[in-house]
Protein backbone atom coordinates (compact mmCIF):
# COMPACT_ATOMS: atom_id res chain seq x y z
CA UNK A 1 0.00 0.00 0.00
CA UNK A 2 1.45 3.25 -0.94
CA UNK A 3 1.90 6.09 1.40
CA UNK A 4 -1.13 7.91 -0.55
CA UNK A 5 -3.32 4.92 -0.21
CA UNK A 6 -2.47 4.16 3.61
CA UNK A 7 -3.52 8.12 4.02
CA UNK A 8 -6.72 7.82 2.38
CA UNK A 9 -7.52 4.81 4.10
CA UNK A 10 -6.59 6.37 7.40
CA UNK A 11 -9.12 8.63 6.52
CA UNK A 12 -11.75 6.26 5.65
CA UNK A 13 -11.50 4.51 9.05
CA UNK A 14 -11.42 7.41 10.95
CA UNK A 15 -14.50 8.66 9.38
CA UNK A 16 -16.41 5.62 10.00
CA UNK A 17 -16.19 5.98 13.32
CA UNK A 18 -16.11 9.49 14.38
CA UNK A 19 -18.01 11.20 11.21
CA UNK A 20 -16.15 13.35 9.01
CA UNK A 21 -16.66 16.51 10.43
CA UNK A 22 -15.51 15.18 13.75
CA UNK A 23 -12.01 14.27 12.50
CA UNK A 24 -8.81 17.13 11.95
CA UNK A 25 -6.30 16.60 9.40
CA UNK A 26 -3.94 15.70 12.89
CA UNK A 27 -6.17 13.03 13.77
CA UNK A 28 -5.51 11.81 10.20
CA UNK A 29 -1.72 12.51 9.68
CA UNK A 30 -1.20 10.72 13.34
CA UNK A 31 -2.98 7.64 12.47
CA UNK A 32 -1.21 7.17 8.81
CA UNK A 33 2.15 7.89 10.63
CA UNK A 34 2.41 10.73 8.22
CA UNK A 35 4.09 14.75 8.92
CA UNK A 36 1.99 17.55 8.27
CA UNK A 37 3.95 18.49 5.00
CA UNK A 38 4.06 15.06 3.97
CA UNK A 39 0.17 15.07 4.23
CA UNK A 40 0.23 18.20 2.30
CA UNK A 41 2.52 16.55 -0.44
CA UNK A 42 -0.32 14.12 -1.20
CA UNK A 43 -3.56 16.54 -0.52
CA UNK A 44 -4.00 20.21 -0.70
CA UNK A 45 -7.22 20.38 1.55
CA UNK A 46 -9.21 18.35 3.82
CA UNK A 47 -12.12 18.49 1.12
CA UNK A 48 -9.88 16.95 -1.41
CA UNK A 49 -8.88 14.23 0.75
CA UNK A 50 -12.85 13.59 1.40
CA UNK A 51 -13.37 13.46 -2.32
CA UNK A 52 -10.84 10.62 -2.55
CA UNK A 53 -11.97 8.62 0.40
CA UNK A 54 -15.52 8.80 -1.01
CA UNK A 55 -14.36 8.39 -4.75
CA UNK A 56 -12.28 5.13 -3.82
CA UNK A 57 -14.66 3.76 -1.29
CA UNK A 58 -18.42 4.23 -2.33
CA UNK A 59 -18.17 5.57 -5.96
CA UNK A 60 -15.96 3.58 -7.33
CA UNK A 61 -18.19 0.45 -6.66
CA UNK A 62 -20.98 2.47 -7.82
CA UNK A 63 -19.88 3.19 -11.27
CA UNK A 64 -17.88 0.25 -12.37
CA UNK A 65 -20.89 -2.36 -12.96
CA UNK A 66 -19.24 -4.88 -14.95
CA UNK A 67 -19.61 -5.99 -18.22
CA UNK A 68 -20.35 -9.98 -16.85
CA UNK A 69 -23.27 -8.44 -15.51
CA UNK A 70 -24.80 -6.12 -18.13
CA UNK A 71 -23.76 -9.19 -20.71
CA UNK A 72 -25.02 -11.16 -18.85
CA UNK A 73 -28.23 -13.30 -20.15
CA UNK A 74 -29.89 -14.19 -16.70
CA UNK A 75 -33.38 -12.12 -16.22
CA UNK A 76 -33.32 -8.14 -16.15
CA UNK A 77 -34.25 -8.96 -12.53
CA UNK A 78 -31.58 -10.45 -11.27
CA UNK A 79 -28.78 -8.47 -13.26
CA UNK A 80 -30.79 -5.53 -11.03
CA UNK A 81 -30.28 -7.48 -7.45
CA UNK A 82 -26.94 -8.37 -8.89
CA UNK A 83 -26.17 -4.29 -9.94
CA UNK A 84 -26.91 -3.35 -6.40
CA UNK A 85 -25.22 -5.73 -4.65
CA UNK A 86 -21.98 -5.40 -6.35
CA UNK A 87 -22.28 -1.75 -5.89
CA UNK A 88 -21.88 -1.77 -1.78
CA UNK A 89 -19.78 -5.10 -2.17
CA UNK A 90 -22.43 -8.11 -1.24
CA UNK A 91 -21.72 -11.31 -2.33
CA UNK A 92 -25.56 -12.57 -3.11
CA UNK A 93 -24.45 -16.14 -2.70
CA UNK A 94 -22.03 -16.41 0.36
CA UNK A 95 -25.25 -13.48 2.46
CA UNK A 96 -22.14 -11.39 3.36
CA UNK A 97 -20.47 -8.51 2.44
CA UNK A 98 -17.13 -8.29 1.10
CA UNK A 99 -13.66 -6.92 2.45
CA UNK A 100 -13.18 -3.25 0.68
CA UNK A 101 -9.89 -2.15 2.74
CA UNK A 102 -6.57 -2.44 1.15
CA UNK A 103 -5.30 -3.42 4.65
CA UNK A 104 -7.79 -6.04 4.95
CA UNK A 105 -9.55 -4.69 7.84
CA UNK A 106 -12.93 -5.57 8.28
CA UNK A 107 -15.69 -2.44 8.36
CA UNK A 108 -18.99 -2.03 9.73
CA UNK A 109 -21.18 -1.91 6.47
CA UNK A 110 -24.00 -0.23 8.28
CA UNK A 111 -21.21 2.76 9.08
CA UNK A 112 -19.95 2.79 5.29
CA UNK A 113 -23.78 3.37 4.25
CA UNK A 114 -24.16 5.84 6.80
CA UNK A 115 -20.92 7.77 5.63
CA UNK A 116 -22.79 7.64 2.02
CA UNK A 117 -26.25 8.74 3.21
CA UNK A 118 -24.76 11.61 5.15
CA UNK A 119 -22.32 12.87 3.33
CA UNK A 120 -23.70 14.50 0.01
CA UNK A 121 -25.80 16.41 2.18
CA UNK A 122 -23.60 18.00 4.55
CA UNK A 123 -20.84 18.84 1.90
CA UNK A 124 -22.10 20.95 -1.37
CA UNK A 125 -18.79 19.70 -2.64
CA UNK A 126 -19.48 15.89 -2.67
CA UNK A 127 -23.49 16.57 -4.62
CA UNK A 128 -21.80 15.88 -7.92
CA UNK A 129 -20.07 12.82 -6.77
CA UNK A 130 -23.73 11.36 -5.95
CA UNK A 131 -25.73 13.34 -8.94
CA UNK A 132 -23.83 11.80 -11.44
CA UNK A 133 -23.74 8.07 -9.69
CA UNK A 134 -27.21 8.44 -9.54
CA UNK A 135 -28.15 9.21 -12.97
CA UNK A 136 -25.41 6.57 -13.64
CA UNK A 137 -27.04 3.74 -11.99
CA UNK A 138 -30.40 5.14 -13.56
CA UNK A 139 -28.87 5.11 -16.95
CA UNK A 140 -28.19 1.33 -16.43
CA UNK A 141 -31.00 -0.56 -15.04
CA UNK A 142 -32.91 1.71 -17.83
CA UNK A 143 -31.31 0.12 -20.11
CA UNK A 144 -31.73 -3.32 -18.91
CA UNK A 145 -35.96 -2.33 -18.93
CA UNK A 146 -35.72 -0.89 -22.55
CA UNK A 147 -33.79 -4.52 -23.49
CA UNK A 148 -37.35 -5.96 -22.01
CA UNK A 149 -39.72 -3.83 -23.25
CA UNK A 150 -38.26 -4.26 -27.00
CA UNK A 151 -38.14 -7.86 -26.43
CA UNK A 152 -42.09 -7.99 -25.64
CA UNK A 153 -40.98 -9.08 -21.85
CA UNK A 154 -42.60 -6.11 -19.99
CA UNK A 155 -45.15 -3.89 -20.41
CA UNK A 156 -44.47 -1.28 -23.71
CA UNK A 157 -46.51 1.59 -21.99
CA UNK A 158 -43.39 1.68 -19.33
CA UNK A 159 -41.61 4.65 -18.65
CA UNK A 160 -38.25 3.14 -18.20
CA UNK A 161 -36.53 6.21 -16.40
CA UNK A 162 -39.27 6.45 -14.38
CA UNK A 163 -39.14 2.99 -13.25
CA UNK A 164 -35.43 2.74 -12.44
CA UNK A 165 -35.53 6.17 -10.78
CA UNK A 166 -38.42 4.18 -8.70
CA UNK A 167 -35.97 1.18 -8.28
CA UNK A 168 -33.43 3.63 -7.35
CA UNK A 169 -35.34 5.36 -4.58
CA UNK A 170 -36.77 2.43 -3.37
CA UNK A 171 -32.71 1.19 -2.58
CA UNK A 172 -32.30 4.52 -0.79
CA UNK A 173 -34.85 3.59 1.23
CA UNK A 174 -34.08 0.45 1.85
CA UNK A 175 -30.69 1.53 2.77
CA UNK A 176 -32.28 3.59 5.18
CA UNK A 177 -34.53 1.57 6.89
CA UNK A 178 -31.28 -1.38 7.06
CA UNK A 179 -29.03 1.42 8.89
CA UNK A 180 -31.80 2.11 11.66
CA UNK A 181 -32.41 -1.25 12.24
CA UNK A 182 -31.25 -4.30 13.81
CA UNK A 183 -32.30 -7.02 12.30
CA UNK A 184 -33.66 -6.08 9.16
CA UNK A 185 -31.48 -7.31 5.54
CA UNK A 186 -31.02 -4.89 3.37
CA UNK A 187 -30.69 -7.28 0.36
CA UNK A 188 -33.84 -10.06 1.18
CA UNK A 189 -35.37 -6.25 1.87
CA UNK A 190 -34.56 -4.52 -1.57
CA UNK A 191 -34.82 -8.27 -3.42
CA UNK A 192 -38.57 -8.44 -1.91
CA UNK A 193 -39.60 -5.08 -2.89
CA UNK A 194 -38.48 -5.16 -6.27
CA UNK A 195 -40.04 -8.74 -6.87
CA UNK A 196 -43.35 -6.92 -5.50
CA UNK A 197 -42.49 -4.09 -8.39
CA UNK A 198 -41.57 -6.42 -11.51
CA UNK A 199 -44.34 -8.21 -10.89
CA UNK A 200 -46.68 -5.59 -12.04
CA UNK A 201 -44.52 -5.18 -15.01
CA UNK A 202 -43.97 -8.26 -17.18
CA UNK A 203 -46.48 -9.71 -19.80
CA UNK A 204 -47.82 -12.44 -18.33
């Protein structure tokens, strides 16, 4: 791990815990083992190092679906539970989230979605990270309900952005719901909900 990465990630960690706003540059630069201008070799603000700790841990995931996936030929459906799993790391099959950290140090996924939740709206700065993801992830399960609707699979007089800005909101709120509560899944949660959605939408 490079010195840039182990700062970043000593970012990350810190801000799980203690919320970004509650954590100095010191509180950073001590815990990567890193000297003020050392820190300031690497990043010119605080805000920019926020930007990279949210680009390389929640973004990234968000906007690299992979081409497996979109390729893929199982049912729109499932490429959409498997979409938004692999965005926030969770492996469908093993019903467990996977490892994120270049150090290999486990997280609290509940904290990394509450980072993500809070975040856009406290910093003005970090709105464009989640505008464009959002119309990103939009853009993408629209396409997969355009593929369907050409191939006579669901209903023609669907609004596809509509829907996956639906499908979208509804994995917000799901989100939400999973970080308030204790024994809720957020995946048998979302995969429920949507089922209760698509259903209204194929030709039978």
């Amino acid at each position: 791990m490079s010195k840039r990465d182990e700062i970043i990630e000593s970012a990350f960690l810190l801000f799980l815990d203690y919320g970004i706003e509650n954590v100095p540059v010191t509180k950073i630069m001590e815990k990567a083992n890193i000297s003020n201008g050392g820190f300031f070799h690497y990043f010119k603000t605080k805000n920019d190092l926020i930007i990279e700790v949210m680009e390389t841990y929640i973004y990234y995931y968000f906007n690299i679906p992979s081409e497996k996936i979109i390729n893929s030929k199982v049912p729109t459906i499932d490429k959409i539970k498997l979409y938004y799993s692999k965005s926030i790391r969770y492996d469908l099959n093993k019903k467990e989230f996977n490892n994120i950290t270049y150090s290999g140090k486990k997280i609290d996924y509940k904290k990394l979605a509450g980072l993500f939740l809070s975040s856009f709206r406290k910093y003005k700065f970090l709105k464009d990270n989640y505008n464009n993801t959002k119309s990103n992830i939009i853009n993408i399960v629209k396409n997969f309900i355009d593929d369907d609707i050409k191939s006579g699979k669901i209903k023609k007089n669907i609004d596809s952005n509509e829907m996956s800005t639906i499908i979208f909101a509804l994995y917000i709120g799901d989100l939400v719901s999973w970080v308030a509560s204790d024994d809720l899944n957020l995946f048998d949660s979302f995969s429920n909900h949507l089922d209760q959605i698509w259903e209204k939408l194929v030709i039978d």
